[in-house]
Protein backbone atom coordinates (compact mmCIF):
# COMPACT_ATOMS: atom_id res chain seq x y z
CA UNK A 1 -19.03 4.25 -10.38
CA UNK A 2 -19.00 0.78 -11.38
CA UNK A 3 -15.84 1.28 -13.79
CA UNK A 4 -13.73 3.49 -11.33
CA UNK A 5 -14.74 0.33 -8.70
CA UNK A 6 -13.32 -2.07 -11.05
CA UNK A 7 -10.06 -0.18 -11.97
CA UNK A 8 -8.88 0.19 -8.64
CA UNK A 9 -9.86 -3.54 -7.55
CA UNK A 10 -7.69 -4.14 -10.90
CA UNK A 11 -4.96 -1.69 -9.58
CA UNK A 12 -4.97 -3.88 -6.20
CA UNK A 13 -4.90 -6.61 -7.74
CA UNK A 14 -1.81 -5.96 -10.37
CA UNK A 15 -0.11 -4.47 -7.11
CA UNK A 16 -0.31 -7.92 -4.97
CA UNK A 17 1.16 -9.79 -8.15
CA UNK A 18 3.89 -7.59 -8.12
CA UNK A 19 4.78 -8.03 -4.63
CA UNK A 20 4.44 -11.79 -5.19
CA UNK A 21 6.27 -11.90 -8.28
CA UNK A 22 9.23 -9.52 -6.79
CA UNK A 23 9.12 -10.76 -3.21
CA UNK A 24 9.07 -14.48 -4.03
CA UNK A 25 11.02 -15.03 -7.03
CA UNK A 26 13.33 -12.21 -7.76
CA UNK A 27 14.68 -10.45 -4.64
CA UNK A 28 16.06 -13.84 -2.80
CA UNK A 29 18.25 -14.62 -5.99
CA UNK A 30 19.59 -11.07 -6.37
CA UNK A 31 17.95 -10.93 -9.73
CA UNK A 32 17.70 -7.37 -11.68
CA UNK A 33 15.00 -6.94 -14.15
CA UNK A 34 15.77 -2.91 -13.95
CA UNK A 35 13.25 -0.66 -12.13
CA UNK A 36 13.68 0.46 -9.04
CA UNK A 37 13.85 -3.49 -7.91
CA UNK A 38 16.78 -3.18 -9.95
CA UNK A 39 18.40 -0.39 -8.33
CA UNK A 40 17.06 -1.33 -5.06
CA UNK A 41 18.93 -4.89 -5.55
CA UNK A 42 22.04 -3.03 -6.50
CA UNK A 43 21.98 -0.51 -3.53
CA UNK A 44 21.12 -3.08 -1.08
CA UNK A 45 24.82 -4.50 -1.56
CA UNK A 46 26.13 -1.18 -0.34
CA UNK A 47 23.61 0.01 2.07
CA UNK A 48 22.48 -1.93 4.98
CA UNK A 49 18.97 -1.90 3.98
CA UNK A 50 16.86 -4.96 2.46
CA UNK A 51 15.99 -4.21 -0.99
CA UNK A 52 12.29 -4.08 -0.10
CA UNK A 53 13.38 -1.08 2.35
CA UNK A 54 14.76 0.74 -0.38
CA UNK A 55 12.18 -0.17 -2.92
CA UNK A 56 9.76 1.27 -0.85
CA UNK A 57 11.93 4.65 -0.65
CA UNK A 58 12.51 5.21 -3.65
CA UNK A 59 8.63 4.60 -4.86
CA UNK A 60 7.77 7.30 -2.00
CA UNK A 61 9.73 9.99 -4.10
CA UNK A 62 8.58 8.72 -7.84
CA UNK A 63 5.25 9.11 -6.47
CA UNK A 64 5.76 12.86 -6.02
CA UNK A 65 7.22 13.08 -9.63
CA UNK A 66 3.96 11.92 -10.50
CA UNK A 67 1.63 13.70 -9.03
CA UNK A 68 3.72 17.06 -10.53
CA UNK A 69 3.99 15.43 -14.05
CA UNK A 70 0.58 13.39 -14.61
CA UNK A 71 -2.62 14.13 -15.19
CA UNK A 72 -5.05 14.52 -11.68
CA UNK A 73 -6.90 11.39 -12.81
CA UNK A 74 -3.80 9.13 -13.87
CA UNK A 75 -1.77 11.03 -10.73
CA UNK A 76 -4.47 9.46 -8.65
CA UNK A 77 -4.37 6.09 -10.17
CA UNK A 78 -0.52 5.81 -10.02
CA UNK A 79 -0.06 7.02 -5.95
CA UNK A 80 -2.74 4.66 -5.42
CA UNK A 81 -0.90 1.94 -7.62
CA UNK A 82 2.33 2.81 -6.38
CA UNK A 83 1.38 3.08 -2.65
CA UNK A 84 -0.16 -0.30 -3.08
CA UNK A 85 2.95 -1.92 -4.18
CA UNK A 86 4.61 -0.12 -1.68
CA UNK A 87 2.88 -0.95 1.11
CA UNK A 88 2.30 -4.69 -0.05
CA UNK A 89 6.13 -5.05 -0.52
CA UNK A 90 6.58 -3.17 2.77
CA UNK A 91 4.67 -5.54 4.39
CA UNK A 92 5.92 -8.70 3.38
CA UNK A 93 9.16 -7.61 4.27
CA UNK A 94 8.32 -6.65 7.99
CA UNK A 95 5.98 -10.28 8.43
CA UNK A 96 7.82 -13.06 6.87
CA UNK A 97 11.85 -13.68 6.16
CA UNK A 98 12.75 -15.33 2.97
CA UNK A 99 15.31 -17.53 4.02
CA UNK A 100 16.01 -19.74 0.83
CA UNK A 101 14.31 -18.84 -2.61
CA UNK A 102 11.13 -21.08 -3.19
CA UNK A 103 12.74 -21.94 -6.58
CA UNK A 104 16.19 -22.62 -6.44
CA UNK A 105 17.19 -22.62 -9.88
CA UNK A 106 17.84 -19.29 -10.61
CA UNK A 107 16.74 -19.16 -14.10
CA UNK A 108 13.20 -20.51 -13.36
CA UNK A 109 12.87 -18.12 -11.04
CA UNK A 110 13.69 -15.16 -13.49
CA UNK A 111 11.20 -16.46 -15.63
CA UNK A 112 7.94 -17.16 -13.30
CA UNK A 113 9.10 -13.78 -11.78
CA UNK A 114 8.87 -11.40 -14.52
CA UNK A 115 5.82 -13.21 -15.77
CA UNK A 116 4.41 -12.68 -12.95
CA UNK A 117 5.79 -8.64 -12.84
CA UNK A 118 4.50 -8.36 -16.61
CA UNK A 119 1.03 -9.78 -16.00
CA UNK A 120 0.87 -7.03 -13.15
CA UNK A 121 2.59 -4.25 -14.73
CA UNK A 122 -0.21 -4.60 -17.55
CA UNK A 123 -2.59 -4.73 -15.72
CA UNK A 124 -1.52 -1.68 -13.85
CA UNK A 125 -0.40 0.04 -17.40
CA UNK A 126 -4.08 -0.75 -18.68
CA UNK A 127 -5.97 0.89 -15.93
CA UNK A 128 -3.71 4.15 -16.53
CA UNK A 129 -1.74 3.52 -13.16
CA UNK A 130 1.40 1.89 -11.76
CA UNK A 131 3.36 -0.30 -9.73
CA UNK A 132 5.80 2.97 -8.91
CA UNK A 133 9.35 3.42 -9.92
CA UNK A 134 10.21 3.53 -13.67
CA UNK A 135 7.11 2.81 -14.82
CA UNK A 136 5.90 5.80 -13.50
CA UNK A 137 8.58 7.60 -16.44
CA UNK A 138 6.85 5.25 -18.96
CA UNK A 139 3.60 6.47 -18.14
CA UNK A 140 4.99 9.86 -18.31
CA UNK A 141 6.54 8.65 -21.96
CA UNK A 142 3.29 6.81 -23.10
CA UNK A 143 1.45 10.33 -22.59
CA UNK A 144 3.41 12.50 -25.03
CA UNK A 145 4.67 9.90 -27.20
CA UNK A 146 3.31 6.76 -28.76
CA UNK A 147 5.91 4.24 -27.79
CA UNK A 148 4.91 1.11 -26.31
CA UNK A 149 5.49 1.38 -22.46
CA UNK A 150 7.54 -2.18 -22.74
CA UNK A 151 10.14 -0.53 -25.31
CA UNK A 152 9.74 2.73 -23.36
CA UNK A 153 10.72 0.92 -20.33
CA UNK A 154 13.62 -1.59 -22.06
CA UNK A 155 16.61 0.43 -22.42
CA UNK A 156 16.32 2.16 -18.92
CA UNK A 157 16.25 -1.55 -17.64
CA UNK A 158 18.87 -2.89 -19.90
CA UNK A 159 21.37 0.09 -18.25
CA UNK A 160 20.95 -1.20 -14.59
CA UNK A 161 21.08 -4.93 -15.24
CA UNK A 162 24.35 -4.06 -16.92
CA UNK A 163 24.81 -2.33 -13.64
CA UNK A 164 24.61 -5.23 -11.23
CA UNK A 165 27.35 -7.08 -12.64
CA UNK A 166 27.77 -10.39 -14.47
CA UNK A 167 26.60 -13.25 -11.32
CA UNK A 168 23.40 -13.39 -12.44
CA UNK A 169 23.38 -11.20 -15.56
CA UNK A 170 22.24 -13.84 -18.08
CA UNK A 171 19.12 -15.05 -15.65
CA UNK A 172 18.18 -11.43 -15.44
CA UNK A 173 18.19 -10.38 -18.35
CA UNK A 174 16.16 -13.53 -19.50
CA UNK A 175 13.85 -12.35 -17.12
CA UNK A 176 13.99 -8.97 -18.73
CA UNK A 177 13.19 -9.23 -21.81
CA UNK A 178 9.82 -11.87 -20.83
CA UNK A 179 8.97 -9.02 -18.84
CA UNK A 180 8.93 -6.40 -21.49
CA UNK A 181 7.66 -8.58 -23.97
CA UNK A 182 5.29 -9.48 -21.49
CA UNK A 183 3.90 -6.00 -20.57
CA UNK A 184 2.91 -5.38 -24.05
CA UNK A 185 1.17 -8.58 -24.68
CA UNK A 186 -1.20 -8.17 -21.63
CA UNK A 187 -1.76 -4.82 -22.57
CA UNK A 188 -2.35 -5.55 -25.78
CA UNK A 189 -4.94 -8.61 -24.97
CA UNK A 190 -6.97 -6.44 -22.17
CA UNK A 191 -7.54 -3.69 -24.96
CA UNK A 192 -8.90 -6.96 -27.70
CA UNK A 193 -11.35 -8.32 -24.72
CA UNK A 194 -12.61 -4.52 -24.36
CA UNK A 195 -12.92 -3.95 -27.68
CA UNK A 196 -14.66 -7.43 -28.23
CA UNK A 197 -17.14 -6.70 -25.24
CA UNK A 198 -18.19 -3.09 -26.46
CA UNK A 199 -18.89 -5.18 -29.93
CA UNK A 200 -21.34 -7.54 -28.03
CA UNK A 201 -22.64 -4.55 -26.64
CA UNK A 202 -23.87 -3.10 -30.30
């Protein structure tokens, strides 16, 4: 009981940094570090939704694929991941209005954003959940293959920055790759600290 308490306090937690990470510093530049905040940036240009609007969409139907794909347990872990981000990104849309980006360089931005999106998404990754989106298909990659989720999840993410065009293609994709570099480090430093703790344990 005490574990499954901690994993989904960690599964909150990695949610609200993802919100804060995508809501503060990537969505007011325009800034594509793939995933559906990728697309969702893209799409926003031709729909007239916000990109947290469409975010949130799109997560809704990923969610299904998971629950049909995934195990029960990690099913369970992702919707509740997923619907986290969902409704924390949701939410911040509906209460407060970005109206200039709390770091205006743009580059700065990419970077404090997808460190913030990587030490979430490992988080997330760690506890066998999600944020939703395409890291729901890396989970889905992780369990019948042995690629790290970060690679897993680089050449989708590559594609749709290519996608959104050249304005702020070299911020993004600095973002990018912190972010998938980043995912893998946090994962890999969690999975050390448990491994050092069940030592102590002995």
């Amino acid at each position: 009981m005490r574990k499954t308490i901690g994993d989904y306090s960690l599964i909150l937690l990695g949610s609200f940094l993802y919100m804060l990470g995508t809501c503060l510093f990537i969505f007011p530049h325009g800034l594509l570090l793939g995933g559906t905040s990728g697309i969702s940036v893209i799409l926003a240009r031709f729909i007239p939704l916000s990109p947290a609007a469409i975010l949130s969409g799109i997560n809704i139907v990923l969610m299904l694929l998971a629950v049909l794909i995934l195990g029960r347990a990690m099913a369970v872990r992702t919707f509740v991941g997923s619907l986290a981000t969902t409704l924390f990104i949701g939410g911040f849309d509906l209460l407060f209005t970005v109206t200039a980006p709390p770091v205006h360089n743009v580059f700065l931005s990419a970077i404090l954003g997808a460190m913030i999106i990587a030490l979430a998404s490992g988080i997330l990754f760690y506890v066998d959940a999600s944020s939703g989106g395409t890291d729901i298909i890396a989970l889905i990659i992780r369990k019948y293959s042995s690629i790290r989720i970060g690679r897993a999840l680089l050449i989708t993410d590559v594609v749709i920055v290519l996608l959104g065009g050249i304005p702020t293609g070299l911020a993004s994709f600095t973002g990018l790759f912190i972010k998938t570099l980043g995912i893998d480090a946090v994962i890999a430093l969690f999975r050390r600290l448990k491994e050092k703790k069940k030592e102590g344990q002995k």
